[in-house]
Each structure stands twice: as structure tokens, then as C-alpha cells.
C-alpha atoms as a PDB file:
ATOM      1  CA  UNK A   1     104.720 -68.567 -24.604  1.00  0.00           C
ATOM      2  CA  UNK A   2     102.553 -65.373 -25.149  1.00  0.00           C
ATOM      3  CA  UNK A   3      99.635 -67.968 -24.915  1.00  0.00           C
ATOM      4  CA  UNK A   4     100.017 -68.975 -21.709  1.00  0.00           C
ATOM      5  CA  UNK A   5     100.810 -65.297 -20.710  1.00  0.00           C
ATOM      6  CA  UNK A   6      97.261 -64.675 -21.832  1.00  0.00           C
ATOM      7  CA  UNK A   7      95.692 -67.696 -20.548  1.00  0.00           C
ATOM      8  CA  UNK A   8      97.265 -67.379 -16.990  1.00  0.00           C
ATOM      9  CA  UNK A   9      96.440 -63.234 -17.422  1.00  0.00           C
ATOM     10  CA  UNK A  10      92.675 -64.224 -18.002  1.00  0.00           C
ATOM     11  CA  UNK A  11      92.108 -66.702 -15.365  1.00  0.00           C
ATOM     12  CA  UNK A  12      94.000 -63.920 -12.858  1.00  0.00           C
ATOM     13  CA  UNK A  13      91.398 -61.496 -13.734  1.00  0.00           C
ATOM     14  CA  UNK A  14      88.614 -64.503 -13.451  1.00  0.00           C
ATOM     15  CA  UNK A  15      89.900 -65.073  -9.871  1.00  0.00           C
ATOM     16  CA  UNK A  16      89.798 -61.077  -8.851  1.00  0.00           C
ATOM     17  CA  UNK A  17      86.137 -61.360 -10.675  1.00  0.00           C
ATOM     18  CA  UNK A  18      85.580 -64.170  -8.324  1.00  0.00           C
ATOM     19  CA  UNK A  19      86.956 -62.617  -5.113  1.00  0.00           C
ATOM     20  CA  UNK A  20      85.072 -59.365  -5.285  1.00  0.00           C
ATOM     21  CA  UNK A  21      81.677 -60.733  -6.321  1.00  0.00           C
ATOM     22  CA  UNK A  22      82.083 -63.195  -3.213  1.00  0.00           C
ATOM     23  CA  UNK A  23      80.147 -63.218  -0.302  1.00  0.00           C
ATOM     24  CA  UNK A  24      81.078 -60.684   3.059  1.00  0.00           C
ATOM     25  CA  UNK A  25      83.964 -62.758   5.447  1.00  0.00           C
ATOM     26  CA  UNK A  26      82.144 -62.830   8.505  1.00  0.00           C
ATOM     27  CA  UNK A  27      83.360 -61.414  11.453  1.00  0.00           C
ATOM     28  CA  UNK A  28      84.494 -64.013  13.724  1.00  0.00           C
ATOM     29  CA  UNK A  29      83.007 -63.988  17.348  1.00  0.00           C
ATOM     30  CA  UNK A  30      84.951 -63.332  20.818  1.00  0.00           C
ATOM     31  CA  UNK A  31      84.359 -65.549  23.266  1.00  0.00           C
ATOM     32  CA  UNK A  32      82.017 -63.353  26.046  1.00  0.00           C
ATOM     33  CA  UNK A  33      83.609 -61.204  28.412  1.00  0.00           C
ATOM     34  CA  UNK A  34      82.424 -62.151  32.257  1.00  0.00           C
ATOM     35  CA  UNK A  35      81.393 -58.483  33.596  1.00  0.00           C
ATOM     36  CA  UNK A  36      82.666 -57.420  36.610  1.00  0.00           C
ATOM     37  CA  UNK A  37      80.745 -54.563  38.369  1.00  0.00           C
ATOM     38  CA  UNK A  38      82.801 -52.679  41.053  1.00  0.00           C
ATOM     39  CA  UNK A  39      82.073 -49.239  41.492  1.00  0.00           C
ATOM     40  CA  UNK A  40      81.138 -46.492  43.877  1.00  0.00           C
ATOM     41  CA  UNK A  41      79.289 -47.632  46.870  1.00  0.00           C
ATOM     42  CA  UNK A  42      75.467 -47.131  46.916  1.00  0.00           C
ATOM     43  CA  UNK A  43      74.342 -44.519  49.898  1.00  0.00           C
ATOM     44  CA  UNK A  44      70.690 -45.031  50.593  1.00  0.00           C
ATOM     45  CA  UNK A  45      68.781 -41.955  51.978  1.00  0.00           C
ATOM     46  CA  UNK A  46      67.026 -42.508  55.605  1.00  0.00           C
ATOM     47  CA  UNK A  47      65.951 -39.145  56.293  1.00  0.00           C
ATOM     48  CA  UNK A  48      62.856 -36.819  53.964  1.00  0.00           C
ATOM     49  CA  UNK A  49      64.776 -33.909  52.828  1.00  0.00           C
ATOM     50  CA  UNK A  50      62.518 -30.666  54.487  1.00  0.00           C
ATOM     51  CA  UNK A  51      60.799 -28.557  51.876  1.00  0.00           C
ATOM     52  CA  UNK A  52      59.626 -25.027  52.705  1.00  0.00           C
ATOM     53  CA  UNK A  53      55.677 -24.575  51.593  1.00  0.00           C
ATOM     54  CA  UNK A  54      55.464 -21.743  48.789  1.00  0.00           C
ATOM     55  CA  UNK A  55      53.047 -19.739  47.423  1.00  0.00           C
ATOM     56  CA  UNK A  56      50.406 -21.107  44.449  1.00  0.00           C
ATOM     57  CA  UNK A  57      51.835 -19.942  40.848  1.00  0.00           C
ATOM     58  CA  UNK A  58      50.027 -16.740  40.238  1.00  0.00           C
ATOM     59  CA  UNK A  59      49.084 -17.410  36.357  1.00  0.00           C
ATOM     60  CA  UNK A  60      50.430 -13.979  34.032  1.00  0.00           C
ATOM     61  CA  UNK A  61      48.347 -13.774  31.374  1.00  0.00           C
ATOM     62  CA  UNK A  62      50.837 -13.039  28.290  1.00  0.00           C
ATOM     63  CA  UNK A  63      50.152 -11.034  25.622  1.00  0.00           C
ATOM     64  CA  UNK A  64      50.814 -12.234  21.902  1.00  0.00           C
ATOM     65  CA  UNK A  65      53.736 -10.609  20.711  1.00  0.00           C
ATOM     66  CA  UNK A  66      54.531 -10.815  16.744  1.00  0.00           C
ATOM     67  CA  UNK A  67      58.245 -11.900  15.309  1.00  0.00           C
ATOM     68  CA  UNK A  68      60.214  -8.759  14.353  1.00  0.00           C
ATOM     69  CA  UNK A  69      60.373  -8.226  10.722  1.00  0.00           C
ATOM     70  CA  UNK A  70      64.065  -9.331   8.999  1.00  0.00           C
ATOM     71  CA  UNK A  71      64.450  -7.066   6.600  1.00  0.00           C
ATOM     72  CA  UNK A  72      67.149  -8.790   4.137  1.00  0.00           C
ATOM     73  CA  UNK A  73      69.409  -5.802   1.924  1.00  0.00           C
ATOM     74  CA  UNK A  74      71.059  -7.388  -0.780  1.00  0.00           C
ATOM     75  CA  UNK A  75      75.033  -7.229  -1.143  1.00  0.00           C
ATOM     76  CA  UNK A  76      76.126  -5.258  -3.685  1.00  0.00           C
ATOM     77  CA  UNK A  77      79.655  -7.367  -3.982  1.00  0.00           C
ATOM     78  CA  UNK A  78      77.699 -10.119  -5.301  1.00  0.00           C
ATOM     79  CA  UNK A  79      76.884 -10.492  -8.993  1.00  0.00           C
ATOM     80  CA  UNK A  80      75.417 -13.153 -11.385  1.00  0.00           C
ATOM     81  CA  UNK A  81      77.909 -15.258 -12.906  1.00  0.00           C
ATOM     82  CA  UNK A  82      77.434 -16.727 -16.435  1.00  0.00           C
ATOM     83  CA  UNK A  83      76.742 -20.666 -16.084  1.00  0.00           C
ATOM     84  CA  UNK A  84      78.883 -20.969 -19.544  1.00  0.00           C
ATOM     85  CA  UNK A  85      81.900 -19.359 -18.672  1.00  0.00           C
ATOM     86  CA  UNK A  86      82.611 -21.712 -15.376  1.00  0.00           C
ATOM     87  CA  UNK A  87      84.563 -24.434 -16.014  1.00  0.00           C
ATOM     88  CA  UNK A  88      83.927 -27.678 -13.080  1.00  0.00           C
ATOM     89  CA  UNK A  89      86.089 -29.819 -14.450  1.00  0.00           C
ATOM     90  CA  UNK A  90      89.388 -27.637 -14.580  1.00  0.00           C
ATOM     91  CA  UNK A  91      91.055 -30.109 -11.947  1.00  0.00           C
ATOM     92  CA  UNK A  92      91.239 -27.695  -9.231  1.00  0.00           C
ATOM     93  CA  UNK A  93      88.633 -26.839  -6.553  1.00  0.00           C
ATOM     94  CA  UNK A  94      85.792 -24.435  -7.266  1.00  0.00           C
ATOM     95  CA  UNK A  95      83.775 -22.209  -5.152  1.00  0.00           C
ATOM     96  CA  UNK A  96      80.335 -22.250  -6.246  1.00  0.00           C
ATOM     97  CA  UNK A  97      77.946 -19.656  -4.487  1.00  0.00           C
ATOM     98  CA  UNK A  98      73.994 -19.993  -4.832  1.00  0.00           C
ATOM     99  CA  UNK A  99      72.219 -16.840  -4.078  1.00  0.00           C
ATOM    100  CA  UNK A 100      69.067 -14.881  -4.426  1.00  0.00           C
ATOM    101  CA  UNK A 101      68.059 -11.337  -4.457  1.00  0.00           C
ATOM    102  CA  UNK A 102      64.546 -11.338  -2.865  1.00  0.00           C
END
């Protein structure tokens, strides 16, 4: 009895072996759709629209102007942590922060 346990056990597991190292099912195609288009109806312009003549673009010659400066002031709340004494696998979620002082 235990032998055919283990015989029907092993060719269960050959089958799920079998089933996941089988090709992708492939999708199976819809026949095509015929395409109706009814929409808004189409007004065709007869008439120029009037434009008002306007003055040439005077060209403004603009002067180079540099980036302000950032100036970055590090936080004094945040200190150096000791890689060691973190534990990432505890099970729970951890907050890891990267930082620099520049």
C-alpha cells in the first residue's frame, strides 16, 4: 500500500513538473469586431478667419543670468547609525534612510 502511495505521489509531482515547464496556452482569438463610426458631424469652414497685421518682434537681447547658489545646512536630528546593530530580517518593516553631510 505505502508503495503505491509513493509511486502515485511521484508521478503527481512528475505531472506538476510537466505542467509548469509546458509551453504558454495561447490566447484564443475573437472573431473581428465590424467598426461602426457615428459621431459628431464634420463642419467645414467656408469663410478665412480675419487677422489683424501686428508689429515685427522687436528682438530683447537677454542678459546671462547665473543659477542662485543652494546652500544645503545639514539637519542636526539626523545621525549615523551603526550598520551592525540593524537587524533587516526582524520580520517587520524597516525604515532605512541614506544620507550625506556635504
Amino acid at each position: 500500500m505505502s508503495k503505491r502511495i509513493a509511486v502515485l505521489g511521484l508521478i503527481l509531482a512528475a505531472a506538476m513538473v510537466l505542467a509548469a515547464c509546458g509551453p504558454e496556452a495561447s490566447p484564443t482569438s475573437a472573431p473581428p469586431r465590424s467598426v461602426t463610426t457615428e459621431g459628431a458631424p464634420v463642419v467645414v469652414a467656408t469663410e478665412m478667419p480675419q487677422t489683424l497685421p501686428t508689429e515685427a518682434p522687436v528682438d530683447v537681447p537677454v542678459e546671462p543670468t547665473e543659477p542662485p547658489m543652494v546652500v544645503v545646512t545639514p539637519r542636526s536630528e539626523m545621525e549615523a547609525t551603526n550598520p551592525g546593530s540593524v537587524n533587516l530580517a526582524s520580520g517587520t518593516p524597516t525604515l532605512v534612510e541614506f544620507f550625506a553631510f556635504w
